[in-house]
N, C-alpha and C. Protein backbone atom coordinates (compact mmCIF):
# COMPACT_ATOMS: atom_id res chain seq x y z
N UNK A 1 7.13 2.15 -10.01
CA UNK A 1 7.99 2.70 -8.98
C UNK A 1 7.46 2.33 -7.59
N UNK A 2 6.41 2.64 -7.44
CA UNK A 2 5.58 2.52 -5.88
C UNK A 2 5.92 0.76 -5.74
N UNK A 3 5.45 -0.24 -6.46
CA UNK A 3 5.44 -1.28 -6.36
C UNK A 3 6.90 -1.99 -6.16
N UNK A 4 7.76 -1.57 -6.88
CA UNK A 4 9.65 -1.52 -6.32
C UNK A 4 9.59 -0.87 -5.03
N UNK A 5 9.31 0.51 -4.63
CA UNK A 5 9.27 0.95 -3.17
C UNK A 5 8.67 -0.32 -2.30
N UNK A 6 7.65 -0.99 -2.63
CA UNK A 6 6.61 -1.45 -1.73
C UNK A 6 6.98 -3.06 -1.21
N UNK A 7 8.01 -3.22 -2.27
CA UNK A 7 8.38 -5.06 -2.72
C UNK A 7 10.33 -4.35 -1.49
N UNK A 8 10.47 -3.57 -1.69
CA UNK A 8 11.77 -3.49 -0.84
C UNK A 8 11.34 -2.77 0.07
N UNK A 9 10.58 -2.88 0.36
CA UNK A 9 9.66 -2.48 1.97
C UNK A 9 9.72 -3.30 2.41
N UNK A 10 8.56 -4.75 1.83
CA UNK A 10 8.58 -5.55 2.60
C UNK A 10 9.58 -6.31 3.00
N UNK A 11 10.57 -6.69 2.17
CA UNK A 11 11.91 -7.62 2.36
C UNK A 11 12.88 -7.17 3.61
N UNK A 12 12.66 -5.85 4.28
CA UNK A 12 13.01 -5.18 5.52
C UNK A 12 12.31 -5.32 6.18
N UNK A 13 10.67 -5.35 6.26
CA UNK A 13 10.07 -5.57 7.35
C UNK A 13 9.95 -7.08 7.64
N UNK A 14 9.61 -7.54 6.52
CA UNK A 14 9.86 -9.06 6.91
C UNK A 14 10.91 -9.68 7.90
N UNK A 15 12.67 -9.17 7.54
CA UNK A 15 13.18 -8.87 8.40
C UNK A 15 13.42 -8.79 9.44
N UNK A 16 13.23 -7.08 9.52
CA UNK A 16 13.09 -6.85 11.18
C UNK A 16 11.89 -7.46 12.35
N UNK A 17 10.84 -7.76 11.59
CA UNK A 17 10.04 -8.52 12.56
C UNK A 17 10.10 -9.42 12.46
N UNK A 18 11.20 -10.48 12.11
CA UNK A 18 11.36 -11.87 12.02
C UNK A 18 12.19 -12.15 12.98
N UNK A 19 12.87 -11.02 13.17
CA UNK A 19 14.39 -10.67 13.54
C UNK A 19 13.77 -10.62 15.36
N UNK A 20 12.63 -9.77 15.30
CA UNK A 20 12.33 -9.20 16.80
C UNK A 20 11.52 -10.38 17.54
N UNK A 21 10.73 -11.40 16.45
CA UNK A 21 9.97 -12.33 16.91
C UNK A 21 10.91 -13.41 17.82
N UNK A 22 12.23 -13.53 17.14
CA UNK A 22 13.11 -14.35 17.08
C UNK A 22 14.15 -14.31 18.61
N UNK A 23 13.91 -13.05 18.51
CA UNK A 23 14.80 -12.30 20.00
C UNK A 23 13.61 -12.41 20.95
N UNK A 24 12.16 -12.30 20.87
CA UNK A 24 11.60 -12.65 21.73
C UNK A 24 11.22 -13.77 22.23
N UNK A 25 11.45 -14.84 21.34
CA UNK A 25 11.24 -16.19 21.39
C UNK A 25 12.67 -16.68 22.33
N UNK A 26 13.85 -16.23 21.98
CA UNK A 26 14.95 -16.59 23.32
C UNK A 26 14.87 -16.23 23.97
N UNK A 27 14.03 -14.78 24.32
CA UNK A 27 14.29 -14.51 25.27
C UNK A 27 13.67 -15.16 26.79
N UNK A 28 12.34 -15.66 25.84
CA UNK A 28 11.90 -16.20 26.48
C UNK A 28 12.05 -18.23 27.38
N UNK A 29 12.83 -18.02 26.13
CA UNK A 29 13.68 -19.49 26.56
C UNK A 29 14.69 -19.36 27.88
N UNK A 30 15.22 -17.95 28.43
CA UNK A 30 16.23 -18.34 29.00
C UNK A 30 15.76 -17.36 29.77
N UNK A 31 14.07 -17.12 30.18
CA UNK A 31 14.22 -15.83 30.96
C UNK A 31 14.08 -16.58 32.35
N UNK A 32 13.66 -17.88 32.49
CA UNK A 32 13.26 -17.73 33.95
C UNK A 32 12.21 -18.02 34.39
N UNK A 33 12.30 -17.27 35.68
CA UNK A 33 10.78 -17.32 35.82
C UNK A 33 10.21 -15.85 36.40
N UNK A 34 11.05 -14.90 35.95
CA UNK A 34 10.96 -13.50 35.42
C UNK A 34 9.24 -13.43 35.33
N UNK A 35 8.32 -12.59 35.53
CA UNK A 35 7.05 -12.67 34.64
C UNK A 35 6.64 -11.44 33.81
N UNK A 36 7.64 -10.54 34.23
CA UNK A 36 8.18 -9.70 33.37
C UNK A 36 8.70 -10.11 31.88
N UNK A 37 9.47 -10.37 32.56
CA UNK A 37 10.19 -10.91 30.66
C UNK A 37 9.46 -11.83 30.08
N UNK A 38 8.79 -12.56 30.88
CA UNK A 38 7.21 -13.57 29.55
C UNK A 38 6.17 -12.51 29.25
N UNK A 39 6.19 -11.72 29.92
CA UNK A 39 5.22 -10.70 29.28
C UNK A 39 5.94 -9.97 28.04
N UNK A 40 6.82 -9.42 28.24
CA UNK A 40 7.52 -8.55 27.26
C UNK A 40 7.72 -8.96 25.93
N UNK A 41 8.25 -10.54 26.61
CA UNK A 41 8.54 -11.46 25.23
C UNK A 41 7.21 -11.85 24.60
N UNK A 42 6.01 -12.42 25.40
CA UNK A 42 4.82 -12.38 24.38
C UNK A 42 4.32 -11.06 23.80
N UNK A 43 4.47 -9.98 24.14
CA UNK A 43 4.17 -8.80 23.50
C UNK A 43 4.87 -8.82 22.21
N UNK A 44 6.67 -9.01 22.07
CA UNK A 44 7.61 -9.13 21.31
C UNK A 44 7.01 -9.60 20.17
N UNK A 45 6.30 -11.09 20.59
CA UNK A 45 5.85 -12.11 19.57
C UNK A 45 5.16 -11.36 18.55
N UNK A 46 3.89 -11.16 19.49
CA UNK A 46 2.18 -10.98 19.27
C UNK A 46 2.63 -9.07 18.33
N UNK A 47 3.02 -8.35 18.78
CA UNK A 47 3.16 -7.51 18.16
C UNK A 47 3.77 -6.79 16.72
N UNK A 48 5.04 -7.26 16.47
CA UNK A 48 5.84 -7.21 15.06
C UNK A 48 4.78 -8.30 13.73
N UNK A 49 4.15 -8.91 14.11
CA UNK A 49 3.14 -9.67 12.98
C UNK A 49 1.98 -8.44 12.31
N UNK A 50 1.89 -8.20 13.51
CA UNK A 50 0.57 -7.05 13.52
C UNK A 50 0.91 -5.72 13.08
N UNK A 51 1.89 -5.55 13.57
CA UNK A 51 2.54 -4.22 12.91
C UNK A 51 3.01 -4.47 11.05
N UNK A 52 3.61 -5.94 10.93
CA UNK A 52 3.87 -5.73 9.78
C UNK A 52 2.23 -5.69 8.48
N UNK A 53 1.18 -6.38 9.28
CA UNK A 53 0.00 -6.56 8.76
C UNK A 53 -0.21 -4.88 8.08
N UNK A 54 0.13 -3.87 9.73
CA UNK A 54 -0.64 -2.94 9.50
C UNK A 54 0.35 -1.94 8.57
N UNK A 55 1.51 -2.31 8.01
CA UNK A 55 2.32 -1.53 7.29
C UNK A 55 2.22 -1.71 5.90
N UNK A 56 1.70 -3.17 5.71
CA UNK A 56 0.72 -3.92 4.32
C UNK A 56 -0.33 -2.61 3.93
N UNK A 57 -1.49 -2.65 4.84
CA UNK A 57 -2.64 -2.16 4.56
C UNK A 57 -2.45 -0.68 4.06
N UNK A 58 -1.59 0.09 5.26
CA UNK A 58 -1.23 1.32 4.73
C UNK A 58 -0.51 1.17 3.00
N UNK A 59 0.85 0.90 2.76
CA UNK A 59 1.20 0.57 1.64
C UNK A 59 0.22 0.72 0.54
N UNK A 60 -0.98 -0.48 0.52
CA UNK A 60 -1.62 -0.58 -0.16
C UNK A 60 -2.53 0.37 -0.62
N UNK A 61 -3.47 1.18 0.90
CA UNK A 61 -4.29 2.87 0.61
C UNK A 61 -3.20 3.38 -0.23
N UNK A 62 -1.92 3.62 0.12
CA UNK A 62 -1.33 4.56 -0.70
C UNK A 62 -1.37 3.96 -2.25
N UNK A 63 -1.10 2.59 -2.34
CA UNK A 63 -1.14 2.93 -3.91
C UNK A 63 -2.75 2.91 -4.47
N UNK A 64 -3.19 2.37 -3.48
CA UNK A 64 -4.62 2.77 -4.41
C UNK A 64 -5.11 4.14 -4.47
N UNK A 65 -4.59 5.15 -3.49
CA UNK A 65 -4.58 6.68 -3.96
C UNK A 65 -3.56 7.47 -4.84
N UNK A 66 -2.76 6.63 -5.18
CA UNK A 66 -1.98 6.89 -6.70
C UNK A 66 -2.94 6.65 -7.89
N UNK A 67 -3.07 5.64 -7.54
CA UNK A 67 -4.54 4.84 -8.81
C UNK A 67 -5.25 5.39 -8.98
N UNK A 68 -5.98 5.99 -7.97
CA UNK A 68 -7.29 6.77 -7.48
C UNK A 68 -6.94 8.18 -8.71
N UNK A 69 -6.23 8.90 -7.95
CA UNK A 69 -5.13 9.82 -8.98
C UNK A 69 -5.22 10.17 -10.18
N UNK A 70 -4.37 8.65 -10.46
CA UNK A 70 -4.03 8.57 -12.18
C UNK A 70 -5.67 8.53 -12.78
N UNK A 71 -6.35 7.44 -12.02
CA UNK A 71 -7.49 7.43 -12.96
C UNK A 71 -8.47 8.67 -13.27
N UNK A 72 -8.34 9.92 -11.94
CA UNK A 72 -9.14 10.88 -12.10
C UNK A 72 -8.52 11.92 -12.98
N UNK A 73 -7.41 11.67 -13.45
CA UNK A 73 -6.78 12.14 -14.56
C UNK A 73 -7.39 12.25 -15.34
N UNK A 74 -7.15 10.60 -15.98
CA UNK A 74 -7.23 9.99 -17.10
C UNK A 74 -8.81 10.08 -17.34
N UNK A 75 -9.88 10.23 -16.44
CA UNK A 75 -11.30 10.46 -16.65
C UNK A 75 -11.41 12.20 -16.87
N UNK A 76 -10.63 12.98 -16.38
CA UNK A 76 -10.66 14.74 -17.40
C UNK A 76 -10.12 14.51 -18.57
N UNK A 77 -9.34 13.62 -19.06
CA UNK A 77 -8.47 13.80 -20.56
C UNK A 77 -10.09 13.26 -21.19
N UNK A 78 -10.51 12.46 -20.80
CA UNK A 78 -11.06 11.27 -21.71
C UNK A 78 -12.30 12.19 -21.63
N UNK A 79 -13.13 13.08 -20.83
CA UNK A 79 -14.06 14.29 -20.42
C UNK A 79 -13.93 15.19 -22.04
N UNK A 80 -12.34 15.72 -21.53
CA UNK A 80 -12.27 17.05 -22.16
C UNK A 80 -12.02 16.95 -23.70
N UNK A 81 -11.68 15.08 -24.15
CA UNK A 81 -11.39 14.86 -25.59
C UNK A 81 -12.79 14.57 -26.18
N UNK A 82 -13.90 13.99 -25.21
CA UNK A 82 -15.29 13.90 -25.79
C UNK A 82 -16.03 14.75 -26.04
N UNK A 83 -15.58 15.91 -24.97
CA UNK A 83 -16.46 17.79 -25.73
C UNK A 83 -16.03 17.95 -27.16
N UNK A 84 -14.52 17.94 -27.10
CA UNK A 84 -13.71 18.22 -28.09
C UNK A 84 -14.08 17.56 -29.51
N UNK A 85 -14.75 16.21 -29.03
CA UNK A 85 -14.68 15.59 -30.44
C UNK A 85 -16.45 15.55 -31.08
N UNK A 86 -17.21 15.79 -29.69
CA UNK A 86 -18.55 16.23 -30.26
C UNK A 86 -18.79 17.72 -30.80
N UNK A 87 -17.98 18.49 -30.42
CA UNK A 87 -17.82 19.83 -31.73
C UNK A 87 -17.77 19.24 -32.22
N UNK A 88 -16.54 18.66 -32.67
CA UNK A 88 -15.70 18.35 -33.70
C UNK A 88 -17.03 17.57 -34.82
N UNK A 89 -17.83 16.70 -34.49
CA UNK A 89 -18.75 16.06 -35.16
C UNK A 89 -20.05 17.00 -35.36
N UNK A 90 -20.12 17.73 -34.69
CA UNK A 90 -21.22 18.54 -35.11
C UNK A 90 -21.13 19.73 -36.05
N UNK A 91 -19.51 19.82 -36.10
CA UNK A 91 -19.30 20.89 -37.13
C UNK A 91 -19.20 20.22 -38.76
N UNK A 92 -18.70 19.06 -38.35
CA UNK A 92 -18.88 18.01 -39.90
C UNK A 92 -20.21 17.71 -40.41
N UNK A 93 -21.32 17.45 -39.54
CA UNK A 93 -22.64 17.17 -39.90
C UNK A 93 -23.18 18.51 -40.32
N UNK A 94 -22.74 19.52 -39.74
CA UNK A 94 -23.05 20.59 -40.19
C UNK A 94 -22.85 20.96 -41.67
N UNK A 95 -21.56 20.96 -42.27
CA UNK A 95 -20.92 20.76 -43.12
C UNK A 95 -21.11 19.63 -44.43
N UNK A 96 -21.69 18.38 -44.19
CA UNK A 96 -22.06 17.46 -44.67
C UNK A 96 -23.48 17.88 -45.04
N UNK A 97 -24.55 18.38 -44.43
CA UNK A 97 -25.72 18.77 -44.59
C UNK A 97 -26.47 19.85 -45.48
N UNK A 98 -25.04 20.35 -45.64
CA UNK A 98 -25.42 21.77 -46.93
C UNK A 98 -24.79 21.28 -47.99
């Protein structure tokens, strides 16, 4: 599920910051000599890359604290079935021994 969330995440951000790079790149074609708008527009550039970098990294903490999660689960089942099964063997040796 997370990984469907995470794969149609990116195909929008990819997107919209392709989309914003793209509007800053004309804009800067037809601004002039504005130095305003070359600033704005290199911000435009330089920024939506970085943002999408940093929407990666997050994404990713999160599923590795799903993981994180599941596995501290799956390490009490696997805990509470090894008490369970060393009774379980000590009552047979017990049993086996008389």
């Amino acid at each position: 599920m997370c990984q469907r969330l995470r794969t149609n995440y990116a195909y929008f951000a990819f997107f919209f910051h392709n989309y914003a790079v793209m509007t800053s790149i004309f804009a800067l074609v037809i601004a002039g000599v504005n130095p305003f708008i070359y600033a704005v527009s290199i911000a435009g550039i330089l920024i939506p890359p970085y943002s999408a970098f940093q929407e990666q990294k997050i994404t990713d903490c999160r599923a590795m604290k799903e993981t994180n999660l599941a596995m501290d689960r799956e390490m009490e089942n696997l805990k509470f079935n090894n008490e369970r099964l060393q009774e379980e063997n000590a009552s047979i040796e017990g049993s086996v021994g008389r």
